[in-house]
C-alpha atoms as a PDB file:
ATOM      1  CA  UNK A   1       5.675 -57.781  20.352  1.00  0.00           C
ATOM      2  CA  UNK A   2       2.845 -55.847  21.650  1.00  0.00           C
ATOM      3  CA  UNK A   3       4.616 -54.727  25.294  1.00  0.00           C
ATOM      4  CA  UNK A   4       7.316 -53.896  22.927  1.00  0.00           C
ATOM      5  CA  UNK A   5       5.193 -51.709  20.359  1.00  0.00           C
ATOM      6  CA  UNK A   6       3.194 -49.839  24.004  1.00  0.00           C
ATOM      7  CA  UNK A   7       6.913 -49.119  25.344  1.00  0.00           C
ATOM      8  CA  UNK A   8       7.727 -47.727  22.071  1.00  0.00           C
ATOM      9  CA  UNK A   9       4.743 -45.519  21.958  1.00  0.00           C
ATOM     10  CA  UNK A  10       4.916 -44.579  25.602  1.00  0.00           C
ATOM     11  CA  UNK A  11       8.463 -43.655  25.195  1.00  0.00           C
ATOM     12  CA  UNK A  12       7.675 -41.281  21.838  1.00  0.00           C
ATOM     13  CA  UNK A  13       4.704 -39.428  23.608  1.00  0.00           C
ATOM     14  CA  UNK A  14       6.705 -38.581  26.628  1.00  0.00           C
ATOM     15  CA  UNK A  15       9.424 -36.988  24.326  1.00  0.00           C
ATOM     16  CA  UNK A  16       7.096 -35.130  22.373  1.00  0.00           C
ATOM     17  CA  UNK A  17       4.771 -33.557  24.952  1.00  0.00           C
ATOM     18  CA  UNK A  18       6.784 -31.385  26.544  1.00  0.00           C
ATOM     19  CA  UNK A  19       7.013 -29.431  23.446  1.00  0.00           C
ATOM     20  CA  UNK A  20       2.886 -29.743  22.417  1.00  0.00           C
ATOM     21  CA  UNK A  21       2.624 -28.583  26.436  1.00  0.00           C
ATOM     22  CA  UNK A  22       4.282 -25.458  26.192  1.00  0.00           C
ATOM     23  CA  UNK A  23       2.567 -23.611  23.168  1.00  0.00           C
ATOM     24  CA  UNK A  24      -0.821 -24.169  25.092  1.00  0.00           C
ATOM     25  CA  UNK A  25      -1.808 -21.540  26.853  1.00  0.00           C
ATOM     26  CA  UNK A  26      -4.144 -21.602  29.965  1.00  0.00           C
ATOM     27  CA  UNK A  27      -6.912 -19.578  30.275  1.00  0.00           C
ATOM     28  CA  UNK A  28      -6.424 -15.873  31.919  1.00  0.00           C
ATOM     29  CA  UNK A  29      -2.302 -15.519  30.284  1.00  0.00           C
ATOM     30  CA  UNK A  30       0.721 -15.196  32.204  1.00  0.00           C
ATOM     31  CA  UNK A  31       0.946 -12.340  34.481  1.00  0.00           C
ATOM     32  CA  UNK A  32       4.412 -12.010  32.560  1.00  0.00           C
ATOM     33  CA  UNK A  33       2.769 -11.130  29.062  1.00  0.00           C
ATOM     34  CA  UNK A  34       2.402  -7.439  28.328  1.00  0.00           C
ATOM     35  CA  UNK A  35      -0.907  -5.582  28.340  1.00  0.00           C
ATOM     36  CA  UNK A  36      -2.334  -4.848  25.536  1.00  0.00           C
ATOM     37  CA  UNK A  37      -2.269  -1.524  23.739  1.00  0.00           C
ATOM     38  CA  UNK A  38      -4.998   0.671  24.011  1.00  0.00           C
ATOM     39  CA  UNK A  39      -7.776   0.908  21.199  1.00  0.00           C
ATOM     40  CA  UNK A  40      -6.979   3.797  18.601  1.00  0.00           C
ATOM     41  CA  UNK A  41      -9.375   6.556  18.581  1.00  0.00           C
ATOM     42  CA  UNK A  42     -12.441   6.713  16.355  1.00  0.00           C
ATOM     43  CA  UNK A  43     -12.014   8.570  13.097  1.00  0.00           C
ATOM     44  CA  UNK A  44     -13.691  11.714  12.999  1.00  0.00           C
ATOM     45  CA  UNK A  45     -16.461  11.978  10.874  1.00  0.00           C
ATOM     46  CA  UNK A  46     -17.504  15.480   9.211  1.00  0.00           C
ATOM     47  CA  UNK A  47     -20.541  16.091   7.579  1.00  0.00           C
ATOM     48  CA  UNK A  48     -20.227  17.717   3.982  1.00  0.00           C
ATOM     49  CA  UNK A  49     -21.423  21.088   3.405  1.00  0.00           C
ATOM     50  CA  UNK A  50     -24.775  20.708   1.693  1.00  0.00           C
ATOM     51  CA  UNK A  51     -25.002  23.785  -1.408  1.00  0.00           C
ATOM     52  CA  UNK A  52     -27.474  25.866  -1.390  1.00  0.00           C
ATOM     53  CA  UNK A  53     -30.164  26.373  -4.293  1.00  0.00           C
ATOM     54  CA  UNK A  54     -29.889  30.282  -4.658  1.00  0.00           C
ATOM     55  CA  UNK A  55     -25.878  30.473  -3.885  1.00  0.00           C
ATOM     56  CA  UNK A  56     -23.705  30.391  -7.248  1.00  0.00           C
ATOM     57  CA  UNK A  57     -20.746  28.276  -6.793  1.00  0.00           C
ATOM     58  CA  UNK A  58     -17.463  29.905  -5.347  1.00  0.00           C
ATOM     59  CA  UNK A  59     -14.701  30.563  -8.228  1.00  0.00           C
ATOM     60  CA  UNK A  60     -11.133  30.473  -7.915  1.00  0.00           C
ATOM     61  CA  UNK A  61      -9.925  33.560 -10.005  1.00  0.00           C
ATOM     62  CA  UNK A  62      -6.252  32.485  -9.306  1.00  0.00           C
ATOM     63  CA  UNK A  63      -4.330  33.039 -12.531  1.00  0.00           C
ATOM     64  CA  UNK A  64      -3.664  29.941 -14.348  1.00  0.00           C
ATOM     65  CA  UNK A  65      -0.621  29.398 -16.422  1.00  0.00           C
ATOM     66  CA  UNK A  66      -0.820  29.777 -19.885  1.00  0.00           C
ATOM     67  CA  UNK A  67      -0.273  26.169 -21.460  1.00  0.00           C
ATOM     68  CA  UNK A  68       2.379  25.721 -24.705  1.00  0.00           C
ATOM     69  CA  UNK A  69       0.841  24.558 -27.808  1.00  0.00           C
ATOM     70  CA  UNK A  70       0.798  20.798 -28.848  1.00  0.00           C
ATOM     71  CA  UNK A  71       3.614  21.946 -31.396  1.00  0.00           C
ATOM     72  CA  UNK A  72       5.650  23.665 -29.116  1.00  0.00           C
ATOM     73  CA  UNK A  73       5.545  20.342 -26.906  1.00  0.00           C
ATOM     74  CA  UNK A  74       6.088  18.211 -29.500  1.00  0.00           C
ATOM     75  CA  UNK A  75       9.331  20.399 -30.841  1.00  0.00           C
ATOM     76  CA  UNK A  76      10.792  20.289 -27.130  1.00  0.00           C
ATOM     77  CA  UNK A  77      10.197  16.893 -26.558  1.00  0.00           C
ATOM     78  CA  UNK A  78      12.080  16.208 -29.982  1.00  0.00           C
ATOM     79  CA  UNK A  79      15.068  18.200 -29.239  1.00  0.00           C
ATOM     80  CA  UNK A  80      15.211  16.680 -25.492  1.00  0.00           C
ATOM     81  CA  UNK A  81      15.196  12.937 -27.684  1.00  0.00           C
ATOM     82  CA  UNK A  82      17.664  13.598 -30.110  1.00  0.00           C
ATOM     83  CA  UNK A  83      19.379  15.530 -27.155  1.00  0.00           C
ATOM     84  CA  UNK A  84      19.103  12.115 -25.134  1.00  0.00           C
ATOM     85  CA  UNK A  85      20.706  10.208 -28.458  1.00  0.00           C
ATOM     86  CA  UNK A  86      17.621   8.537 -29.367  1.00  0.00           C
ATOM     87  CA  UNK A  87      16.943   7.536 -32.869  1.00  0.00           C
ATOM     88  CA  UNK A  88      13.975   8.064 -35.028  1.00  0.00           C
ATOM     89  CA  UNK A  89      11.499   5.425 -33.988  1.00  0.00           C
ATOM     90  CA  UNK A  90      12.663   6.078 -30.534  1.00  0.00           C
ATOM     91  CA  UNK A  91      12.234   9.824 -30.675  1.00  0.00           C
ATOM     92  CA  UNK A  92       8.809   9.404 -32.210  1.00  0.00           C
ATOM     93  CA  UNK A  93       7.383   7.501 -29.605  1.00  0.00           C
ATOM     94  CA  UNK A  94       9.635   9.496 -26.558  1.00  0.00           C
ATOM     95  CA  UNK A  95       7.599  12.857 -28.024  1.00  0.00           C
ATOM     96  CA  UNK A  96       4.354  11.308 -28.408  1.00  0.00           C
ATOM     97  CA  UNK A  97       4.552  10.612 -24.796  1.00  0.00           C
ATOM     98  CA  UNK A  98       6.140  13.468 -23.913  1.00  0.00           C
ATOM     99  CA  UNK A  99       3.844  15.880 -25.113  1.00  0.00           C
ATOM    100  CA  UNK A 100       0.300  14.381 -24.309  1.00  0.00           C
ATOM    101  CA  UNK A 101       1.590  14.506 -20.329  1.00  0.00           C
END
């Protein structure tokens, strides 16, 4: 019984190590594996411009587009709902959204 239960064992670790042999990997690689990719280059830090006490801040005088009212948004946004086929409750809450974007 116990030759029997060493053959057994014997027999199951030579199947299996062939497979448990081959994902080890000796020390120093394969000359076959690739090499590997060189690092990426270090990010580029710039220093922020530090303001001055006497200089005013630079403005932007680019024109700005003048804004519609809230009611003018509101009355588009309910014609584009009831354009859309929404009902009331649905409208109410489409324009509320609408307009505050």
């Amino acid at each position: 019984m116990k030759r029997s239960l060493i053959y057994c064992c014997v027999v199951i670790l030579a199947l299996g190590a062939p497979g448990a042999v081959a994902q080890v990997i000796p020390p120093g690689g394969s000359i076959y594996n690739p090499p590997l990719p060189a690092p990426p280059p270090p990010p580029k830090i710039e220093v922020p411009a530090i303001p001055k006490m006497d200089e005013l801040p630079k403005r932007s005088y680019a024109p700005i587009a003048p804004q519609k009212s809230f009611g003018e948004r509101i009355s588009k946004c309910l014609d584009d709902a009831a354009a859309s086929g929404l009902g009331p409750n649905e409208r109410a809450t489409y324009s509320r959204n609408c307009a505050n974007r």
